[in-house]
Protein backbone atom coordinates (compact mmCIF):
# COMPACT_ATOMS: atom_id res chain seq x y z
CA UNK A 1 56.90 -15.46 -0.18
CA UNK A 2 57.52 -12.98 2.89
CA UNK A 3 55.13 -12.56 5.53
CA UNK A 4 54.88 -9.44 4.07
CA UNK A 5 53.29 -10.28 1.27
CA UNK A 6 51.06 -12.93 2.72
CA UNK A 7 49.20 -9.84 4.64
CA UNK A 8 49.10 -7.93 1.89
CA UNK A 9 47.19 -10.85 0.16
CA UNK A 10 44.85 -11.22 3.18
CA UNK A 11 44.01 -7.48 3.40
CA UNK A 12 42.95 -7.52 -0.27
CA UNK A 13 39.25 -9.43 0.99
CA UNK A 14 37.15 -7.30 3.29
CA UNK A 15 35.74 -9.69 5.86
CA UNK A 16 32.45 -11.15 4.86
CA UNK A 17 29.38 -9.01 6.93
CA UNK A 18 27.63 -10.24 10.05
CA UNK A 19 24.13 -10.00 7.79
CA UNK A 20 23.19 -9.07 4.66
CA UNK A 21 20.27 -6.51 4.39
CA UNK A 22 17.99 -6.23 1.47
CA UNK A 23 18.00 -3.80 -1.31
CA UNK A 24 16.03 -0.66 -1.18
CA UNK A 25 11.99 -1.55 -2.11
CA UNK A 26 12.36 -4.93 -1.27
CA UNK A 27 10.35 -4.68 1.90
CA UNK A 28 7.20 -2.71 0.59
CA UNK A 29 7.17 -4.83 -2.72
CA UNK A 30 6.16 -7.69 -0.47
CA UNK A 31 4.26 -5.75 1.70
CA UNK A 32 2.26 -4.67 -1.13
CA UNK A 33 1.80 -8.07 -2.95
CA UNK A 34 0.50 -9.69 0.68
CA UNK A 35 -1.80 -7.15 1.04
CA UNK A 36 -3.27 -7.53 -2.29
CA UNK A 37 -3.60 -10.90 -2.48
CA UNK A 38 -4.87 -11.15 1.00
CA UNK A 39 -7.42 -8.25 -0.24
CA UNK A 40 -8.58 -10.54 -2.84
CA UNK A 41 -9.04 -13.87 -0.82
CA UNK A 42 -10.82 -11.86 1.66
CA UNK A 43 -13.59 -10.63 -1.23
CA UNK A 44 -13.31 -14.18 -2.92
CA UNK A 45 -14.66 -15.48 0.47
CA UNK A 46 -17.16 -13.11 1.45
CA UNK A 47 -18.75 -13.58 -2.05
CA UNK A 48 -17.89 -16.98 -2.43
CA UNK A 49 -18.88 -18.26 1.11
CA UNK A 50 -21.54 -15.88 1.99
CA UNK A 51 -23.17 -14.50 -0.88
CA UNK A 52 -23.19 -17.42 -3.69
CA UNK A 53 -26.56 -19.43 -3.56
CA UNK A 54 -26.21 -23.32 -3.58
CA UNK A 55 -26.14 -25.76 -0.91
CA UNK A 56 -22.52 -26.53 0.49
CA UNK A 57 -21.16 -29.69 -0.36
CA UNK A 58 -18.30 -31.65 1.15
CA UNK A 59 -15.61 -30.19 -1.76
CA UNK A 60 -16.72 -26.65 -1.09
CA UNK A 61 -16.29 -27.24 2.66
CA UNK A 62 -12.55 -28.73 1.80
CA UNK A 63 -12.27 -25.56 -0.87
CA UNK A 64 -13.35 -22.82 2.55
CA UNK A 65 -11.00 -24.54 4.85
CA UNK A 66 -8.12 -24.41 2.65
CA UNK A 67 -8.97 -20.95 2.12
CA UNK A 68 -9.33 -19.65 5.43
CA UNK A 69 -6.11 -21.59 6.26
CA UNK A 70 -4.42 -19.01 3.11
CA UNK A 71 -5.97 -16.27 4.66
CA UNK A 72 -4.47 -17.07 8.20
CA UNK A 73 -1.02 -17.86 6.54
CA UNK A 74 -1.25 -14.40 4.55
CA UNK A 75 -1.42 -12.93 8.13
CA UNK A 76 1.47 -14.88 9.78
CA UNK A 77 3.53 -13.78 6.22
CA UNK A 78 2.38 -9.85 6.44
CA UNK A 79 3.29 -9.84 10.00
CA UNK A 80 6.67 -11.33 9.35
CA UNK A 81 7.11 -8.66 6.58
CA UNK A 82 6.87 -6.34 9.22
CA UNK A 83 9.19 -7.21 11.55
CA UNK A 84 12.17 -4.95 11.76
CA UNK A 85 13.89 -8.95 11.45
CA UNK A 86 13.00 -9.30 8.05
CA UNK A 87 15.40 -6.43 6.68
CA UNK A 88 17.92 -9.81 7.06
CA UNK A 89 18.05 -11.73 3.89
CA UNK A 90 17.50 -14.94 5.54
CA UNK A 91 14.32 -13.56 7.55
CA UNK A 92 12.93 -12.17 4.72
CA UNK A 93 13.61 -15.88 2.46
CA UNK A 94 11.14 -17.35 5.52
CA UNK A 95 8.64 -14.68 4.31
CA UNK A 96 8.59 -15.20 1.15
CA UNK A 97 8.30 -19.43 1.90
CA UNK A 98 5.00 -17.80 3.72
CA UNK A 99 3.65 -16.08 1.31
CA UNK A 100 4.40 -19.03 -1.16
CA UNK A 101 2.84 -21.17 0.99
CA UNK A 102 -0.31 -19.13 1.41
CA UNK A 103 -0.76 -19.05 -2.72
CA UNK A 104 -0.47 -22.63 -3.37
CA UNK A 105 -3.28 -23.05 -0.86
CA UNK A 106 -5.15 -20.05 -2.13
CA UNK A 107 -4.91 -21.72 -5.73
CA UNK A 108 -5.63 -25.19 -4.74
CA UNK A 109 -8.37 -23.59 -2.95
CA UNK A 110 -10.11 -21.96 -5.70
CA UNK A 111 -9.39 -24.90 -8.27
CA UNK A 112 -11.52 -27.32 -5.55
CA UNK A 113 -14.10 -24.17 -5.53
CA UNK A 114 -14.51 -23.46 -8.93
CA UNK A 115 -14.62 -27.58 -10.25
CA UNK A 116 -17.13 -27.90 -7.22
CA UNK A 117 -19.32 -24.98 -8.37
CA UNK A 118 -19.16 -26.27 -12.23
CA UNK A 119 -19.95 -29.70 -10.47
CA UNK A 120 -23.10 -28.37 -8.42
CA UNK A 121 -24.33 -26.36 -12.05
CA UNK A 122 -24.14 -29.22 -14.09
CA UNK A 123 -26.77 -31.06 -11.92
CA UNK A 124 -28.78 -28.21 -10.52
C-alpha cells in the first residue's frame, strides 16, 4: 500500500459531526404530549383534590403529593423542551427521562388515588 492510497481510504469517511440535531417534528411532538398530559393532571387535581367529597385520608395525601410532584416535573420537562439546547440529541434524551419520570409518578399517583377512593366507598 502507498500513502496514496491510505488517504484515499481515509477521505472515503466524512468526520463524525460535533452534534447531532433531531429530525424535523421531533421538538413539537414532545411539546405537544407535555402539554397534554400536564393539561390532564392539572384537571385530574382540581377535580380530584378540590371538588370530590370525602374526607382525606393518609393514601390520598401520599396520592396529591406524588401528583403535584408530576405536575412540577411536567414543568421542569416542558421547559427543557424549550430550550434552544434540546435541538441536541443528547439534551433532548434528558427530556424525554423528564417526561418519563413525570408519568410514572402521575400513574403511581392515580393508582394510590383511585384504590384509596374504592377504599373510602367501600366503607362509607
Amino acid at each position: 500500500m502507498t500513502q496514496d492510497s491510505l488517504k484515499e481510504d481515509r477521505q472515503e469517511f466524512p468526520p463524525a459531526p460535533a452534534h447531532v440535531t433531531l429530525p424535523v417534528g421531533y421538538r413539537q411532538g414532545i411539546i405537544t404530549a407535555i402539554t397534554v398530559v400536564l393539561g390532564f393532571t392539572l384537571l385530574f387535581l382540581r377535580y380530584w383534590g378540590f371538588e370530590l367529597p370525602g374526607p382525606w385520608t393518609h393514601a390520598s395525601i401520599v396520592a396529591a403529593v406524588l401528583l403535584i410532584l408530576s405536575i412540577l416535573v411536567q414543568f421542569v420537562a416542558l421547559w427543557r423542551s424549550l430550550l434552544l439546547e434540546d435541538d441536541k440529541v443528547t439534551e433532548y434524551n434528558k427530556t424525554l427521562r423528564w417526561f418519563f419520570f413525570s408519568i410514572v409518578t402521575l400513574l403511581i399517583s392515580l393508582a394510590i388515588a383511585g384504590l384509596d377512593n374504592v377504599h373510602t366507598a367501600k366503607i362509607g
